[in-house]
N, C-alpha and C. Protein backbone atom coordinates (compact mmCIF):
# COMPACT_ATOMS: atom_id res chain seq x y z
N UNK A 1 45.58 -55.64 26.01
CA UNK A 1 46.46 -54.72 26.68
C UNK A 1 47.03 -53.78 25.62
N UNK A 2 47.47 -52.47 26.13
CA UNK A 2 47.59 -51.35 24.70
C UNK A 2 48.86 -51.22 25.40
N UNK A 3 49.98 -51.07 24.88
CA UNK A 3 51.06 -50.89 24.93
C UNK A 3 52.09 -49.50 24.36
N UNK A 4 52.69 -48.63 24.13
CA UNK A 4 53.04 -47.70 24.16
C UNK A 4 53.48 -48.13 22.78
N UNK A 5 53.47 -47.41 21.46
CA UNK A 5 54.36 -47.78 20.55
C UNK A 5 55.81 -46.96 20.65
N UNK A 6 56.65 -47.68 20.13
CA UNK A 6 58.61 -47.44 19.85
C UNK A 6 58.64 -46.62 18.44
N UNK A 7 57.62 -47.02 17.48
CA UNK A 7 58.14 -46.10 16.22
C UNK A 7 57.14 -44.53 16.25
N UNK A 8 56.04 -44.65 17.02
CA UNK A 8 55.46 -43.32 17.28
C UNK A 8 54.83 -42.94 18.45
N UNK A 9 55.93 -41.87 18.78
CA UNK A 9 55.49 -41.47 20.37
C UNK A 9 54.19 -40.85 20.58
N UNK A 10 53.66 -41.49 21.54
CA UNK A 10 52.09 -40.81 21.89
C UNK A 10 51.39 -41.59 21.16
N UNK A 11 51.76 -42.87 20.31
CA UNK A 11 50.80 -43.91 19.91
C UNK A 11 50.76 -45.06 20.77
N UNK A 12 49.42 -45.56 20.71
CA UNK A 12 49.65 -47.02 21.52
C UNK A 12 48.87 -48.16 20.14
N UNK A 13 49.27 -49.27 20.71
CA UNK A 13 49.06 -50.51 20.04
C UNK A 13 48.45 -51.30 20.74
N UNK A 14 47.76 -52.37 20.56
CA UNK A 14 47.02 -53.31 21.09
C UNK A 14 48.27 -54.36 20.79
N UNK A 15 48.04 -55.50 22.32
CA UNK A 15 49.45 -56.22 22.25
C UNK A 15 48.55 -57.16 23.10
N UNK A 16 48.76 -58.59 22.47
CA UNK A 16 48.08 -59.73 23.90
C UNK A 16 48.37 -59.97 25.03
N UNK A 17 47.40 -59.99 26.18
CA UNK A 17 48.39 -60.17 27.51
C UNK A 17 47.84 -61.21 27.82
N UNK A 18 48.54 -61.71 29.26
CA UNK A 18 49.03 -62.78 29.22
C UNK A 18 47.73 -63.98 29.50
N UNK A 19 46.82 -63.81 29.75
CA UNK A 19 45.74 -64.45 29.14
C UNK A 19 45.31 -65.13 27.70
N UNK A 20 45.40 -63.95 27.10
CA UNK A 20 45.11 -64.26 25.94
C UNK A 20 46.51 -65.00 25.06
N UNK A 21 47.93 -64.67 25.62
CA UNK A 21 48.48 -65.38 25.11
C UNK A 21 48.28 -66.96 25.21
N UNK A 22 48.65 -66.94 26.63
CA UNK A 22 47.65 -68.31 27.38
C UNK A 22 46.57 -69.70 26.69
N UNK A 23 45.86 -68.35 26.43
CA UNK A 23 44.52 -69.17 25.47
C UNK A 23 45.62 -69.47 24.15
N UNK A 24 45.55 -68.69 23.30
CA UNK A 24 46.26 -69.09 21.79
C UNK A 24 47.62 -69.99 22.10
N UNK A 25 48.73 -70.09 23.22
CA UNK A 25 49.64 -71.29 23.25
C UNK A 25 49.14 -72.45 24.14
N UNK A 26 48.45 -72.37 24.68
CA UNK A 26 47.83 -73.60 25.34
C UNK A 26 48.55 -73.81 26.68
N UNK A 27 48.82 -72.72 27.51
CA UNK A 27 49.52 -72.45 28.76
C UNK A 27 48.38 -72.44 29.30
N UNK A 28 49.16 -73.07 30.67
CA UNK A 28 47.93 -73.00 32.17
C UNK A 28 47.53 -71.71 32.43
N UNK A 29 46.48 -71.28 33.42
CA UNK A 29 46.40 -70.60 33.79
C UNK A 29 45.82 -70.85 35.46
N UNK A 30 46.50 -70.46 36.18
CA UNK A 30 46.05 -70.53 37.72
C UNK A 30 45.62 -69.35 38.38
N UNK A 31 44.27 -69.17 38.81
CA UNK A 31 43.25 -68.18 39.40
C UNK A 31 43.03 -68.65 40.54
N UNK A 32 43.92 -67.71 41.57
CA UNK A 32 43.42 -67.91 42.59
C UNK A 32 42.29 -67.27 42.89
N UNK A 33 40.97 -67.97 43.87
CA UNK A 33 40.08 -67.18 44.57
C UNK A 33 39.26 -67.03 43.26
N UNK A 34 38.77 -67.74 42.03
CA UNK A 34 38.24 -67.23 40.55
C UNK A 34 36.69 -66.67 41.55
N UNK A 35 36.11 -67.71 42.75
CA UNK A 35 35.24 -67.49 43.07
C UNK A 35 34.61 -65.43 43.04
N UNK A 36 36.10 -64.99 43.70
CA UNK A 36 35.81 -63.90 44.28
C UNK A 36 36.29 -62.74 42.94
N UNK A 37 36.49 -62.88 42.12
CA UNK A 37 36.60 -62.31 40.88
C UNK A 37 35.44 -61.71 40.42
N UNK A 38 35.90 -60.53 39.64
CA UNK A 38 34.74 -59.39 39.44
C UNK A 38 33.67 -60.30 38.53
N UNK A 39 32.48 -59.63 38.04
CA UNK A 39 31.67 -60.93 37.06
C UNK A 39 32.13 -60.65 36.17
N UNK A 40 32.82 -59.39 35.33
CA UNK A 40 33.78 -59.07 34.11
C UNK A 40 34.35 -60.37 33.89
N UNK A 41 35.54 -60.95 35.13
CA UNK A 41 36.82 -61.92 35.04
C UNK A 41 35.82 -63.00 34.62
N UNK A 42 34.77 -63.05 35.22
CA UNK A 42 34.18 -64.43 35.58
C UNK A 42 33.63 -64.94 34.03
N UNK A 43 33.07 -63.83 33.41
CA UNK A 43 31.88 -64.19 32.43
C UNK A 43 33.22 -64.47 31.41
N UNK A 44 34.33 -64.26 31.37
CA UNK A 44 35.34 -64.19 30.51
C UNK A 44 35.79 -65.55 30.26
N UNK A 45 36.08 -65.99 31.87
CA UNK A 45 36.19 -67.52 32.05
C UNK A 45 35.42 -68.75 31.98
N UNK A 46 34.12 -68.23 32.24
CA UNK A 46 33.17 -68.98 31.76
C UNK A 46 32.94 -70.01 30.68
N UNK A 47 33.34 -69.44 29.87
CA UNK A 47 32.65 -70.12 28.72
C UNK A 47 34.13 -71.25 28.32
N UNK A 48 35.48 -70.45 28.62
CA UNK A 48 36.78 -71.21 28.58
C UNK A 48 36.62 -72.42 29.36
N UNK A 49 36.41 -72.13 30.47
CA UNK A 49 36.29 -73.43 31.45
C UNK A 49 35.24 -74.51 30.67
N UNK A 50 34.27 -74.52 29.86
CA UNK A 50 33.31 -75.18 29.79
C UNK A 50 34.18 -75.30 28.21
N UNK A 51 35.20 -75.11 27.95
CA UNK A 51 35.32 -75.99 26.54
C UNK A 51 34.81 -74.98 25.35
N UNK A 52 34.66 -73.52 25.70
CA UNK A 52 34.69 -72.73 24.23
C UNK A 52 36.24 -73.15 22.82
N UNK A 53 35.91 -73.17 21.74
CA UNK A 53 36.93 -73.16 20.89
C UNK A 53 37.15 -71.84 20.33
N UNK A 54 36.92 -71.01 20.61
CA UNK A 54 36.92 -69.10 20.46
C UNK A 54 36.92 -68.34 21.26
N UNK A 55 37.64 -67.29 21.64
CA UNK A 55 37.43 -66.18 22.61
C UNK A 55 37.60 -64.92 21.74
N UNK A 56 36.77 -63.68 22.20
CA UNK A 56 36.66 -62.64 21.54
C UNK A 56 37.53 -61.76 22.63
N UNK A 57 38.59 -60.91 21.78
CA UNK A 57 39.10 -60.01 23.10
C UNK A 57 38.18 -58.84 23.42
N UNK A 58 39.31 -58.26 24.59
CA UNK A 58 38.45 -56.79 24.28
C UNK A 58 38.40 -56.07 23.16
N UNK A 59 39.42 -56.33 22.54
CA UNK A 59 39.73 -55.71 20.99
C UNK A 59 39.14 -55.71 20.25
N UNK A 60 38.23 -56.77 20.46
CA UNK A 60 36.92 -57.23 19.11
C UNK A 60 37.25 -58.28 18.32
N UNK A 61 39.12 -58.93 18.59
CA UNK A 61 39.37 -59.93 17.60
C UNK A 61 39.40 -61.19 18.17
N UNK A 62 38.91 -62.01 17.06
CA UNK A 62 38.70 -63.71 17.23
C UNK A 62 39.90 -63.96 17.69
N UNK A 63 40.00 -65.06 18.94
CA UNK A 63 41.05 -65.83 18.79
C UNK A 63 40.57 -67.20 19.28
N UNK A 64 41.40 -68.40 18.70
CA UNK A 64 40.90 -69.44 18.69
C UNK A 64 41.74 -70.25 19.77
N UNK A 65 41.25 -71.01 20.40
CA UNK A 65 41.71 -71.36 21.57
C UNK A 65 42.72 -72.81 21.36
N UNK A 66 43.38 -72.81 21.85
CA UNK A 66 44.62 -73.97 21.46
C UNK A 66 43.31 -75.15 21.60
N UNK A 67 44.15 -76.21 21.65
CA UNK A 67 43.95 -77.74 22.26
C UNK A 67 44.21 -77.94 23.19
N UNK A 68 45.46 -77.60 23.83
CA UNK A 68 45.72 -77.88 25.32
C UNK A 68 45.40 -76.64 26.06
N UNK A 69 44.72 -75.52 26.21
CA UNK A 69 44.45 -74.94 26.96
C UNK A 69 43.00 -75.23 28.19
């Protein structure tokens, strides 16, 4: 998620949302309907559900997936 920056107007920043925070603190996540989710959402979840220890954002950066997620 790109977020507006505070120290320069008309800049944005890349900022984790709440997914990806999710993944890196090891918070639930509840999807309703995952069935009916675009294949974007799906292929994203995929590999989480099956026990990946890495997710790549859109950003391009590694993040490593808790233990309890």
């Amino acid at each position: 998620m790109f977020v507006q920056s505070k120290e320069q107007p008309g800049e944005f920043r890349w900022q984790p949302g709440s997914v990806t925070q999710a993944i890196c603190n090891g918070f639930w996540v509840v999807v309703e309907d995952v069935d009916k989710a675009s294949p974007d959402v799906q292929s994203i979840l995929l590999p989480l559900l099956e026990g990946a220890s890495s997710f790549i954002t859109g950003h391009g950066e590694a993040i490593r997936v808790h233990k309890g997620f």
